[in-house]
Protein backbone atom coordinates (compact mmCIF):
# COMPACT_ATOMS: atom_id res chain seq x y z
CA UNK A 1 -36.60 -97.19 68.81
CA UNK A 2 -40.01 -96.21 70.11
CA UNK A 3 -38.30 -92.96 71.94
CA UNK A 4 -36.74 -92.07 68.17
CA UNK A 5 -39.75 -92.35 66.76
CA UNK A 6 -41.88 -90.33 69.29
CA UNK A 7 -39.08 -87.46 69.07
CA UNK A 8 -39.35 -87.21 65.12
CA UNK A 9 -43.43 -87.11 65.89
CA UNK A 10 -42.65 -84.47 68.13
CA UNK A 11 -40.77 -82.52 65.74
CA UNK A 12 -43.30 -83.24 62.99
CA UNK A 13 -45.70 -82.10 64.85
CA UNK A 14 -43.94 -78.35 66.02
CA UNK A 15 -43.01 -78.44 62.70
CA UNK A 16 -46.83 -78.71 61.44
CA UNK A 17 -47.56 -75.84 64.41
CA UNK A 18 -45.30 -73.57 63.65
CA UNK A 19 -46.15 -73.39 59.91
CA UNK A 20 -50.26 -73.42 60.79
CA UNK A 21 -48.95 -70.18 63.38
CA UNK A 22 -47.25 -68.70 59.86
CA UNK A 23 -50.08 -69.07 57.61
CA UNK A 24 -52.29 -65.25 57.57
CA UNK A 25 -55.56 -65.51 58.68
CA UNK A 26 -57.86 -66.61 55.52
CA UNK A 27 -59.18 -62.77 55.00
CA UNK A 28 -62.54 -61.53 55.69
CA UNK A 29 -65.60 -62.18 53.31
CA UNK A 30 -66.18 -59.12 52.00
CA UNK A 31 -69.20 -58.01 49.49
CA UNK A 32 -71.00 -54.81 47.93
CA UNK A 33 -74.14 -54.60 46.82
CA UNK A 34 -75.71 -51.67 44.73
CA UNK A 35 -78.88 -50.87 43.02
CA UNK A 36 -80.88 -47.62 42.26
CA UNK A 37 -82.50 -47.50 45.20
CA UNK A 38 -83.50 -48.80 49.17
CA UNK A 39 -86.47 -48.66 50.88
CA UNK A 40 -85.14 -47.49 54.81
CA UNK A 41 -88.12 -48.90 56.23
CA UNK A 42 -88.15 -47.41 59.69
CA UNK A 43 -88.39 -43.80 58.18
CA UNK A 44 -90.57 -45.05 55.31
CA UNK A 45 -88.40 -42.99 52.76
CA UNK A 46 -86.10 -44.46 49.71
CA UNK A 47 -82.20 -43.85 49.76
CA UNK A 48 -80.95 -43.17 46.44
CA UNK A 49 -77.85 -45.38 45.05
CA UNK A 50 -77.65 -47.42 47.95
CA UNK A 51 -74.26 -49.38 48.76
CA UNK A 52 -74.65 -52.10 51.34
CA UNK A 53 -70.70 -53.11 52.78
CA UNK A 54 -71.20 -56.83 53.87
CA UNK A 55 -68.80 -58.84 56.01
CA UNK A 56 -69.28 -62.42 57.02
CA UNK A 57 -72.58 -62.10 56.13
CA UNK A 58 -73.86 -58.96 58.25
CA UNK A 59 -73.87 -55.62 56.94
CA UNK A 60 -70.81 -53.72 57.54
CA UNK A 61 -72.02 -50.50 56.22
CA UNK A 62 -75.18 -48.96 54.58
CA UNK A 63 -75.54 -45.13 52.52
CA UNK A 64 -76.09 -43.88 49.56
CA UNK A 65 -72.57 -44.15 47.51
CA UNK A 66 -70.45 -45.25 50.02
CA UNK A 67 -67.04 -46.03 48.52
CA UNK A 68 -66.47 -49.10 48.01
CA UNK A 69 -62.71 -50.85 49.63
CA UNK A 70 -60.37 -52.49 47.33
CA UNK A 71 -60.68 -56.10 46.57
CA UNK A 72 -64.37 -56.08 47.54
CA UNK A 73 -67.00 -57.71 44.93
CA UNK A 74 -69.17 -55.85 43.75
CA UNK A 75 -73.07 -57.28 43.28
CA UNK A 76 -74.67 -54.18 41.10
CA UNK A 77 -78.65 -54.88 41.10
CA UNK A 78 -78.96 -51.75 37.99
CA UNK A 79 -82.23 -50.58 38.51
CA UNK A 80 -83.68 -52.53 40.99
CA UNK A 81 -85.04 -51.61 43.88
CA UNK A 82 -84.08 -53.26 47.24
CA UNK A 83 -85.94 -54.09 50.53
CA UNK A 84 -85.49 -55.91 53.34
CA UNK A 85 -85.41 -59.85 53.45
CA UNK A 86 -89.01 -60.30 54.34
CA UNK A 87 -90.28 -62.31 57.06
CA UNK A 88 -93.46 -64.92 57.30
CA UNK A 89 -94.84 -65.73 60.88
CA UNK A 90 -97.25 -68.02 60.19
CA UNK A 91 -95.79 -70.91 57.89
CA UNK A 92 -96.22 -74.58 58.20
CA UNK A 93 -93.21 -75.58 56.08
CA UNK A 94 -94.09 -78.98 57.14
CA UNK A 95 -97.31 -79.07 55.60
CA UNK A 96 -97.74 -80.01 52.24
CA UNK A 97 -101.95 -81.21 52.10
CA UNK A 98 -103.57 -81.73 48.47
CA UNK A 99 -104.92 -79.06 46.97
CA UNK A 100 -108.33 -81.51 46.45
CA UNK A 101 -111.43 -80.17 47.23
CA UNK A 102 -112.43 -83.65 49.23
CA UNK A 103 -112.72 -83.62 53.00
CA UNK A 104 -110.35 -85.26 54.78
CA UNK A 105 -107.20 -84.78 52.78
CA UNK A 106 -104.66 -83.85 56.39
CA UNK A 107 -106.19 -87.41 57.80
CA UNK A 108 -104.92 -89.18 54.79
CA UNK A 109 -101.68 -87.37 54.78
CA UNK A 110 -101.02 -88.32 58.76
CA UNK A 111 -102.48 -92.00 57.60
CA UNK A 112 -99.90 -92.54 54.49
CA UNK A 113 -96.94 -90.25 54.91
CA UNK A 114 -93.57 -91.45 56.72
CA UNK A 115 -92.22 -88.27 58.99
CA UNK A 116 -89.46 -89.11 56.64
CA UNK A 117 -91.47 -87.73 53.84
CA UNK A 118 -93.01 -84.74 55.25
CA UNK A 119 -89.22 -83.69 56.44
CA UNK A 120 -88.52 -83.99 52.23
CA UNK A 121 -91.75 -82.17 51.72
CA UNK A 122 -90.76 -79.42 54.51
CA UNK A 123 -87.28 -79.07 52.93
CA UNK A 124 -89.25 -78.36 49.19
CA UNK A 125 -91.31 -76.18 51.08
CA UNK A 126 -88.55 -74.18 52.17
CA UNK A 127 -86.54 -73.73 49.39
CA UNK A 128 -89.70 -72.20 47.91
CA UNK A 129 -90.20 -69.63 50.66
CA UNK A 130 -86.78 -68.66 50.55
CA UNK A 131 -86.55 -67.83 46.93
CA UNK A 132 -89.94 -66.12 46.97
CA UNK A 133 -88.03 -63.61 48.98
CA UNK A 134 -89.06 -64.76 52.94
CA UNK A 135 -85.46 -65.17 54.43
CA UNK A 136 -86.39 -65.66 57.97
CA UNK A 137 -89.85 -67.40 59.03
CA UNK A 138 -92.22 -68.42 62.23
CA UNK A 139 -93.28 -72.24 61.86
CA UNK A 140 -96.00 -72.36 63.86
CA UNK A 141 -96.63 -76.17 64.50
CA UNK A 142 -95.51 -78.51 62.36
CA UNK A 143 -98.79 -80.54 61.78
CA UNK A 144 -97.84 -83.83 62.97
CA UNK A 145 -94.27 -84.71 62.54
CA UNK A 146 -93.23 -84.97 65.82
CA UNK A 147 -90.06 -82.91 65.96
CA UNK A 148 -89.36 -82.36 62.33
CA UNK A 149 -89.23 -79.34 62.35
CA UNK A 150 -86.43 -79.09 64.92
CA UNK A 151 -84.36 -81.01 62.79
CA UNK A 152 -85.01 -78.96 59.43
CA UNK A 153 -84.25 -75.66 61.24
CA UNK A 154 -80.83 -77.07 62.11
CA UNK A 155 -79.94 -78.59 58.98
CA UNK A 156 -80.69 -75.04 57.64
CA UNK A 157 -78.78 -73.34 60.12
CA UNK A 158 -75.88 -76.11 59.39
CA UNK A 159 -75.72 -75.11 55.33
CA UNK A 160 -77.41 -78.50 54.56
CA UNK A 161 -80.65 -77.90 53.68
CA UNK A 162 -81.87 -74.38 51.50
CA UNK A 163 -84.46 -72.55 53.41
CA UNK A 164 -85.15 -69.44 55.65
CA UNK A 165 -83.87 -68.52 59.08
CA UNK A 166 -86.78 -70.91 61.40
CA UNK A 167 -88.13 -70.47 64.70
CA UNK A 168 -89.89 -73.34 65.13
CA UNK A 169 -93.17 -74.12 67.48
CA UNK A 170 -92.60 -78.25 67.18
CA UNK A 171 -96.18 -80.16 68.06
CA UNK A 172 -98.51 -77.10 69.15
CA UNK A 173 -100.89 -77.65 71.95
CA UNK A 174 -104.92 -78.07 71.27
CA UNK A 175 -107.59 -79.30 74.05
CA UNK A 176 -108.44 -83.48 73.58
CA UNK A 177 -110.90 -83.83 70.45
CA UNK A 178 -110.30 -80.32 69.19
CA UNK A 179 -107.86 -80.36 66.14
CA UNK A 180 -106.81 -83.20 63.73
CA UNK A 181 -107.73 -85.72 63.01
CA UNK A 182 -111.34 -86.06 62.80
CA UNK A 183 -113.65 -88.21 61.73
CA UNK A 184 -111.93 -91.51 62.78
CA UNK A 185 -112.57 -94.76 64.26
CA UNK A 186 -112.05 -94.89 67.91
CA UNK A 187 -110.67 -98.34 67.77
CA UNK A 188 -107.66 -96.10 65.96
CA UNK A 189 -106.31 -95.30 69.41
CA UNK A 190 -102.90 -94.91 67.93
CA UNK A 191 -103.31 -92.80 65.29
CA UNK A 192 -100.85 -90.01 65.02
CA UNK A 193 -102.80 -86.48 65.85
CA UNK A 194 -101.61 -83.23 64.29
CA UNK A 195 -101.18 -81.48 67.75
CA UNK A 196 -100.47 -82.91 71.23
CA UNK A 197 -103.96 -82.97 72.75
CA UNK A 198 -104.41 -82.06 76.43
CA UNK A 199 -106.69 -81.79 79.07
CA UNK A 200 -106.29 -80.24 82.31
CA UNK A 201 -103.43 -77.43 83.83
CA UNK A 202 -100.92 -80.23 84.72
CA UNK A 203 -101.33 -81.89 80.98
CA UNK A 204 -101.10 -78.54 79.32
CA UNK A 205 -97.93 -77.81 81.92
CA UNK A 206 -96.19 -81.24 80.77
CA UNK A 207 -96.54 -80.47 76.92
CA UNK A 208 -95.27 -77.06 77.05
CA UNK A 209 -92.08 -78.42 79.08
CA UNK A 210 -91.65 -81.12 76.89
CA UNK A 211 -91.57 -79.04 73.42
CA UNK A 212 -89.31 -76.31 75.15
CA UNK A 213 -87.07 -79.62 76.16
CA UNK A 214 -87.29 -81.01 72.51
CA UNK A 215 -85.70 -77.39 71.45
CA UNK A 216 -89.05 -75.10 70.81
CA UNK A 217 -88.33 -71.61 69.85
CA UNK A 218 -91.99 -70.31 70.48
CA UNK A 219 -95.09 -72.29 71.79
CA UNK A 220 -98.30 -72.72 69.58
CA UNK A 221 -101.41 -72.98 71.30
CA UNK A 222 -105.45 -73.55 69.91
CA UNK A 223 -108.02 -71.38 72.38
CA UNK A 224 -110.69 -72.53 70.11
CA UNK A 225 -111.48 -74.31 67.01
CA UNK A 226 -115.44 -74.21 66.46
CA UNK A 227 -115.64 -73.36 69.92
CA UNK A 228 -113.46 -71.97 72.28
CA UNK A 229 -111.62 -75.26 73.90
CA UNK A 230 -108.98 -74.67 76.27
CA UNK A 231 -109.73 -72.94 80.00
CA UNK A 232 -107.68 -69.71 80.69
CA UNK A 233 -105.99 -71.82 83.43
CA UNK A 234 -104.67 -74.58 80.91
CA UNK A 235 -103.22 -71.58 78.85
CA UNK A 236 -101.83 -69.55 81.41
CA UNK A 237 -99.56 -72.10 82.63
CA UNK A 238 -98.54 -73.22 79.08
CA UNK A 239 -97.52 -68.84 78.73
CA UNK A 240 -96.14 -69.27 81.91
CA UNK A 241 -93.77 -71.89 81.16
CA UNK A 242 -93.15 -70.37 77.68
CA UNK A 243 -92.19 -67.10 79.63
CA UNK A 244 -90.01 -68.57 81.80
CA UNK A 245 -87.87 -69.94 79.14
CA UNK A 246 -87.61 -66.62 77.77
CA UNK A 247 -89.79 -68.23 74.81
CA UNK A 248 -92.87 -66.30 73.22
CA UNK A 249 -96.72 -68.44 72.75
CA UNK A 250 -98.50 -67.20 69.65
CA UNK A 251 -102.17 -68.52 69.97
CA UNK A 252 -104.56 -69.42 67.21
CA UNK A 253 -108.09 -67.84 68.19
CA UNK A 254 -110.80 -66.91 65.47
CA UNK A 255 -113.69 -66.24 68.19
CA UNK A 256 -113.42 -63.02 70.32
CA UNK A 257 -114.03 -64.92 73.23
CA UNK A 258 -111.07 -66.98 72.65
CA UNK A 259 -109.28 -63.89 71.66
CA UNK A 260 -109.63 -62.89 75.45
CA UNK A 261 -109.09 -66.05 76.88
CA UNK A 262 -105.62 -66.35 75.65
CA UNK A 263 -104.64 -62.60 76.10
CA UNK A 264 -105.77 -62.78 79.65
CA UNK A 265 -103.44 -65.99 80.11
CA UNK A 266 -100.72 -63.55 78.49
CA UNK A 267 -100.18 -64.65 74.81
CA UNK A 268 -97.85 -62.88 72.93
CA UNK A 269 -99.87 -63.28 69.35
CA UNK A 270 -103.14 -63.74 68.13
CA UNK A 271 -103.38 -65.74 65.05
CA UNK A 272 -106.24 -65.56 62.92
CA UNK A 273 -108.10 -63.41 64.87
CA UNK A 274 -111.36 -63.58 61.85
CA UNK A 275 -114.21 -62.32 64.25
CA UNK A 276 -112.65 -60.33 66.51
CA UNK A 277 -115.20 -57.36 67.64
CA UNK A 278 -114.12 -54.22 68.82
CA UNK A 279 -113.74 -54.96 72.66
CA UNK A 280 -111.26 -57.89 71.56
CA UNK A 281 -109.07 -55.55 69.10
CA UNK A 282 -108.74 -52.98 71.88
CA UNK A 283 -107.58 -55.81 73.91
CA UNK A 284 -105.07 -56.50 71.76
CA UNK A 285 -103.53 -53.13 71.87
CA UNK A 286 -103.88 -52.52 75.52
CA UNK A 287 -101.85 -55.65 76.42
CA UNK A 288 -99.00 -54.97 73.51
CA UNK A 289 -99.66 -58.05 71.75
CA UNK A 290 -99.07 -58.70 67.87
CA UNK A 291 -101.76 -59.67 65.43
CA UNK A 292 -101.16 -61.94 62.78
CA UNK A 293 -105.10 -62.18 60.56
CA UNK A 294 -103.61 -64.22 57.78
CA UNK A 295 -106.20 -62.86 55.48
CA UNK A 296 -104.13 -63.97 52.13
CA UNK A 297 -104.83 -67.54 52.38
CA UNK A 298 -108.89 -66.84 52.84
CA UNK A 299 -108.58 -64.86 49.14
CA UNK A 300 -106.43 -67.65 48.08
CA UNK A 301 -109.10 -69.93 49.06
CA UNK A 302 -111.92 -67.98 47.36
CA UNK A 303 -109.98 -68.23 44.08
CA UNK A 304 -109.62 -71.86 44.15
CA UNK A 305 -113.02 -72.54 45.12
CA UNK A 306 -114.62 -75.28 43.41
CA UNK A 307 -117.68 -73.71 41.93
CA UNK A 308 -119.58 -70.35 42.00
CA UNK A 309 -121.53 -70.46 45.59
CA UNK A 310 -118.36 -71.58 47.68
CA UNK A 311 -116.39 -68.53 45.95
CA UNK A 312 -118.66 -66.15 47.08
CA UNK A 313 -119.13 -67.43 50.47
CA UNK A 314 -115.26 -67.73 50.76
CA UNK A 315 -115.23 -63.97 49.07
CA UNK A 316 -117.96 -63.00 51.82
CA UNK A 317 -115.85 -64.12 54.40
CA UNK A 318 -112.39 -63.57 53.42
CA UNK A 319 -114.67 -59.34 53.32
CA UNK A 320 -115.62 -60.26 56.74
CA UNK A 321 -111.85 -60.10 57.73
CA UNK A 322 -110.99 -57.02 55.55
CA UNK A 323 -113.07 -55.43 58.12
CA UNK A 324 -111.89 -56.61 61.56
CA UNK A 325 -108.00 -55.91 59.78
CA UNK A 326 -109.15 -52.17 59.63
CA UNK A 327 -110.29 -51.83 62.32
CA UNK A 328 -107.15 -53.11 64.21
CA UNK A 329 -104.98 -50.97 61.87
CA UNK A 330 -107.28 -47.79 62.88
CA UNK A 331 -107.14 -48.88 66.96
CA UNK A 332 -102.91 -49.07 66.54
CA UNK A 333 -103.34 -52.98 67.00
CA UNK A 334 -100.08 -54.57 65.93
CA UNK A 335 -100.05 -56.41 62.95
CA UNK A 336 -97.77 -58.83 61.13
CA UNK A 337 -97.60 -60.70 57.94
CA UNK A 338 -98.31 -64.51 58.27
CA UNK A 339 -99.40 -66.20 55.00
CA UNK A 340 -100.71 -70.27 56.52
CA UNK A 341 -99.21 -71.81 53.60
CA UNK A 342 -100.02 -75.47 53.54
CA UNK A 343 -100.70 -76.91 49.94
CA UNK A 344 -98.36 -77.36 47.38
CA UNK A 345 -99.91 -74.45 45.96
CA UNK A 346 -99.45 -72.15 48.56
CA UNK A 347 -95.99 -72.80 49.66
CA UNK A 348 -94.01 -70.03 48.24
CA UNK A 349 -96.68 -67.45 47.36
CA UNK A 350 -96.23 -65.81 51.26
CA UNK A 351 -96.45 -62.58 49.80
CA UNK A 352 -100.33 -62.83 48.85
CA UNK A 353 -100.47 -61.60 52.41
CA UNK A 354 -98.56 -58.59 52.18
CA UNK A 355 -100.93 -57.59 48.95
CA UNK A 356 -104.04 -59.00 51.01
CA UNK A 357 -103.12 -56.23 54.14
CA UNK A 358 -102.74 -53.46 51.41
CA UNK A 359 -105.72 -54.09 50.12
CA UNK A 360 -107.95 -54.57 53.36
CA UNK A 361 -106.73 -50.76 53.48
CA UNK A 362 -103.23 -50.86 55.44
CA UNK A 363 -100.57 -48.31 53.73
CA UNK A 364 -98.03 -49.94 51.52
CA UNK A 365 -95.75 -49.36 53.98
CA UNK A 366 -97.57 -50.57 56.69
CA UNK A 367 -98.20 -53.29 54.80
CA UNK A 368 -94.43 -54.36 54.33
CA UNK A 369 -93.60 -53.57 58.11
CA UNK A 370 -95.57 -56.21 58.77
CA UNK A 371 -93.20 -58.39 56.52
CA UNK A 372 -90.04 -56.72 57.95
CA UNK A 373 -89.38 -54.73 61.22
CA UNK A 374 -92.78 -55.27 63.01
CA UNK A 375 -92.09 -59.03 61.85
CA UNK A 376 -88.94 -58.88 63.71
CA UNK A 377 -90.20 -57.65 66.77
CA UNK A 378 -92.68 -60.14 67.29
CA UNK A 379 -89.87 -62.86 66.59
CA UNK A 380 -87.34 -61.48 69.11
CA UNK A 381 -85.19 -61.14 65.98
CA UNK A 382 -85.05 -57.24 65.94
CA UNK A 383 -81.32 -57.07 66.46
CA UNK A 384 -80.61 -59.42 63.53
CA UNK A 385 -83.13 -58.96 60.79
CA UNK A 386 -86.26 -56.52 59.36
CA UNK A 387 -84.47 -54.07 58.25
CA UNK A 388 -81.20 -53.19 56.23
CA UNK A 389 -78.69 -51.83 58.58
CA UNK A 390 -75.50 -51.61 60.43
CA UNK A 391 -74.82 -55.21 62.75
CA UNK A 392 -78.25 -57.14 60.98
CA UNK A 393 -77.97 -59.95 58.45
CA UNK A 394 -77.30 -59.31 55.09
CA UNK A 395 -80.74 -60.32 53.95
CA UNK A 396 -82.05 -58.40 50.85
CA UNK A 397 -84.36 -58.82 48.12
CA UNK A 398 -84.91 -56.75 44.85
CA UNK A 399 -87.73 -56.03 42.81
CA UNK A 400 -87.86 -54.18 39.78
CA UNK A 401 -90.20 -51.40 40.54
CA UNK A 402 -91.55 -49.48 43.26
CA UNK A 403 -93.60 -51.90 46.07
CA UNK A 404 -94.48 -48.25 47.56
CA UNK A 405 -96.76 -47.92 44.36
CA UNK A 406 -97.53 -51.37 43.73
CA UNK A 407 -97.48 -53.59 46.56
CA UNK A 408 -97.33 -56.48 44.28
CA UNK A 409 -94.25 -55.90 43.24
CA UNK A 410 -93.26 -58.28 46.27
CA UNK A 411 -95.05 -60.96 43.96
CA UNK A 412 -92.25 -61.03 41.50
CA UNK A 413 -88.56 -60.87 43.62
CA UNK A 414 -85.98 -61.35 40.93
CA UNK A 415 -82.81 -61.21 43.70
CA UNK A 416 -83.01 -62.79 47.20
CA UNK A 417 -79.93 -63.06 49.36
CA UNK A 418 -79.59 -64.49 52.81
CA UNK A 419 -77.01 -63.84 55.19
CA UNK A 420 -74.67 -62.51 52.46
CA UNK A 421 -75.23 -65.93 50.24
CA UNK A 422 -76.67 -65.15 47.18
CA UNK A 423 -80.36 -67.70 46.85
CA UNK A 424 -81.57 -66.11 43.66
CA UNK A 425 -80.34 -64.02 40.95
CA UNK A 426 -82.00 -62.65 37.93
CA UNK A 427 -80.85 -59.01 38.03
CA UNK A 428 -76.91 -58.99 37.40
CA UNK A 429 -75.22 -59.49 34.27
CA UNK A 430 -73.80 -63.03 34.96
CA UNK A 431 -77.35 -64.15 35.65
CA UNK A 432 -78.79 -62.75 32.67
CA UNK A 433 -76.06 -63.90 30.21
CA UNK A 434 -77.08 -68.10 31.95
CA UNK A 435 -74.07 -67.78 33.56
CA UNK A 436 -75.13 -68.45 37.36
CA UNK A 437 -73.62 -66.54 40.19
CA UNK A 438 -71.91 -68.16 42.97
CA UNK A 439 -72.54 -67.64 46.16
CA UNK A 440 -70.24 -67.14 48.45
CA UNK A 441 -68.97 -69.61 50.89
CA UNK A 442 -70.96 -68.93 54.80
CA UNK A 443 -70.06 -70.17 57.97
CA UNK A 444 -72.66 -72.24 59.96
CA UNK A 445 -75.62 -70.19 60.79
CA UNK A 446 -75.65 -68.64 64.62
CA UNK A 447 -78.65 -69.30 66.86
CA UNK A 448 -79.64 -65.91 67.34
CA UNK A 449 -80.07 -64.71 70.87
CA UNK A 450 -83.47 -63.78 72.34
């Protein structure tokens, strides 16, 4: 009986195989998108009726008027103008701090939020950045919440979560009593910290080794905070191990001092970067590394200022910066669009940094480089993303008029795809008639190589 049975189980199962074998292979996703024009933005010119090909979720094919193959759908944008998926590198997705003019307000968040709630708060903070156009970001430390971060990059990567492509930078690094929290009891010896705090080579060795374990795509580092903290030694070995893992360290320094502490360790990016003199900018250029000023957030800050003195002295400062940006744009410093969202105010509004760079006198299309291609570079991502071509990810926005002429056009995206999925849609005539457009189905998202 029990040999019948496993013959007819046998059979079933050949059966099952041979009709799997007969079945065609489910065909290719295939996708068209055209609007009135694209911004190439390596040559800095537009193309005229642009036709992006798209298969499984990379671009296939790119010119004006290509023909389009039979059975393909067709996306038509009308008017719009399209650009590539812009890019953030300097988010905190996992920050979400009151927008309360009282001191003290990332204490009480580390004091009275589960990690379980920040993740929630990162995966809001996400979806925002994503439909504001940003399709691929740099998380550079997620503020407390252990590996959280890890975990929301994969569930975006898996389809679960809505958010942009992440490298992630997990705890960050900053020297013992030199980053948040302040200002509480000692007899609080447990109380969580928003970086890991180190002191000495072999501590700062040990926490770079143990993010990169915990799946780190870049290393975050603080060479100062009011002054500068951390000894070159302590960051060279953190670069060193970052290096070694084929892993980039971006490196939050304000002071010039700190500025040539880190690059003499061997960062890859200075963040911040607000009083940088001269000898520190040509520092910068000389040893190829990227800056990232986030200047938006400082006008951001002036605007929300709580009364008339603290706007100007946020105005005066946020000037201050204007300067040291023009400076680095006139020395051939490379720089690159990072926003430091971290209220619920400022997650989403990344491009405020793009305008801010425009305005502290870079080109408009220097100014959106730094959002795309030189954004790309800095992540590792070049081959993938920052630009609209042949092999990269078929990540797109479109605005309605011309960000060449006004660079705040990046304020208002009405159409934001990702990796062929359509996020946002307020262009095509399904859209417009309330009809929403579906997006078609993607695989899991790839790791991309670095």
């Amino acid at each position: 009986m029990l040999s019948t049975v496993a013959r007819l189980l046998s059979l079933f199962l050949l059966v099952l195989g041979a009709l799997a074998a007969a079945q065609p292979a489910p065909p290719p996703l295939s996708l068209a998108v055209r609007a009135a024009r694209m911004l190439d933005v390596r040559s800095g010119k537009y193309i005229q009726n642009p036709v992006l090909l798209i298969e499984n979720g990379r671009i296939s094919a790119v010119g004006p008027a290509l023909a389009v193959p039979e059975g393909t759908r067709v996306i038509d944008l009308g008017q719009a103008t399209v650009l590539p998926g812009l890019i953030d590198s300097h988010t905190h997705l996992m920050a979400r701090f009151p927008d309360t003019p009282e001191g003290m307000a990332y204490e009480r968040d580390l004091l009275t939020k589960t990690q379980a709630f920040r993740t929630l708060e990162g995966a809001a903070n996400a979806r925002a950045t994503l439909r504001a156009g940003f399709t691929t970001v740099r998380d550079v430390e997620n503020e407390g919440t252990g590996y959280a971060d890890v975990a929301l990059r994969d569930a975006i990567r898996q389809g679960l979560v809505e958010g942009p492509r992440m490298l992630v930078a997990t705890q960050g690094i900053a020297a013992v009593g030199q980053y948040h929290p302040f200002g509480i009891s000692s007899d609080l010896t447990h109380f969580p910290t928003g970086a890991r705090m180190v002191s000495g080579i072999e501590e700062a060795r040990r926490a770079a080794r143990e993010q990169l374990a915990q799946g780190a795509d870049l290393l975050k580092v603080y060479a100062d905070w009011m002054t500068p903290t951390l000894t070159i030694e302590e960051l060279r070995v953190i670069v060193e191990e970052a290096h070694k893992a084929h892993r980039k360290v971006a490196v939050h320094a304000v002071s010039s001092e700190a500025i040539r502490n880190a690059l003499q360790a061997g960062a890859d990016s200075i963040e911040h970067g607000h009083q940088a003199d001269r000898a520190a900018l040509e520092m910068m250029k000389n040893k190829g590394a990227f800056f990232v000023p986030t200047l938006g957030i400082l006008e951001t800050l002036a605007e929300q200022a709580p009364h008339e003195s603290a706007r100007q002295a946020r105005m005066k400062s946020a000037e201050s910066v204007r300067q040291v940006v023009r400076q680095a744009q006139a020395l051939g410093v490379k720089i690159v669009s990072g926003y430091d969202a971290s209220t619920p105010t400022t997650q989403g509004q990344n491009a405020r940094e793009i305008v801010a760079l425009q305005r502290s006198g870079l080109p408009a299309l220097e100014a959106l480089r730094a959002a795309t291609s030189r954004a790309a570079e800095l992540l590792g991502l070049s081959e993938h993303v920052g630009a609209l071509e042949k092999g990269r990810y078929a990540d797109l926005i479109a605005v309605a008029g011309d960000p060449l002429t006004d660079i705040t056009e990046v304020q208002r995206v009405r159409f934001v795809m990702k990796g062929g999925g359509i996020v946002r849609d307020e262009l095509t005539p399904s859209a417009r008639s309330g009809k929403p457009e579906e997006s078609p189905a993607q695989p899991p998202e790839a790791s991309p190589s670095r």
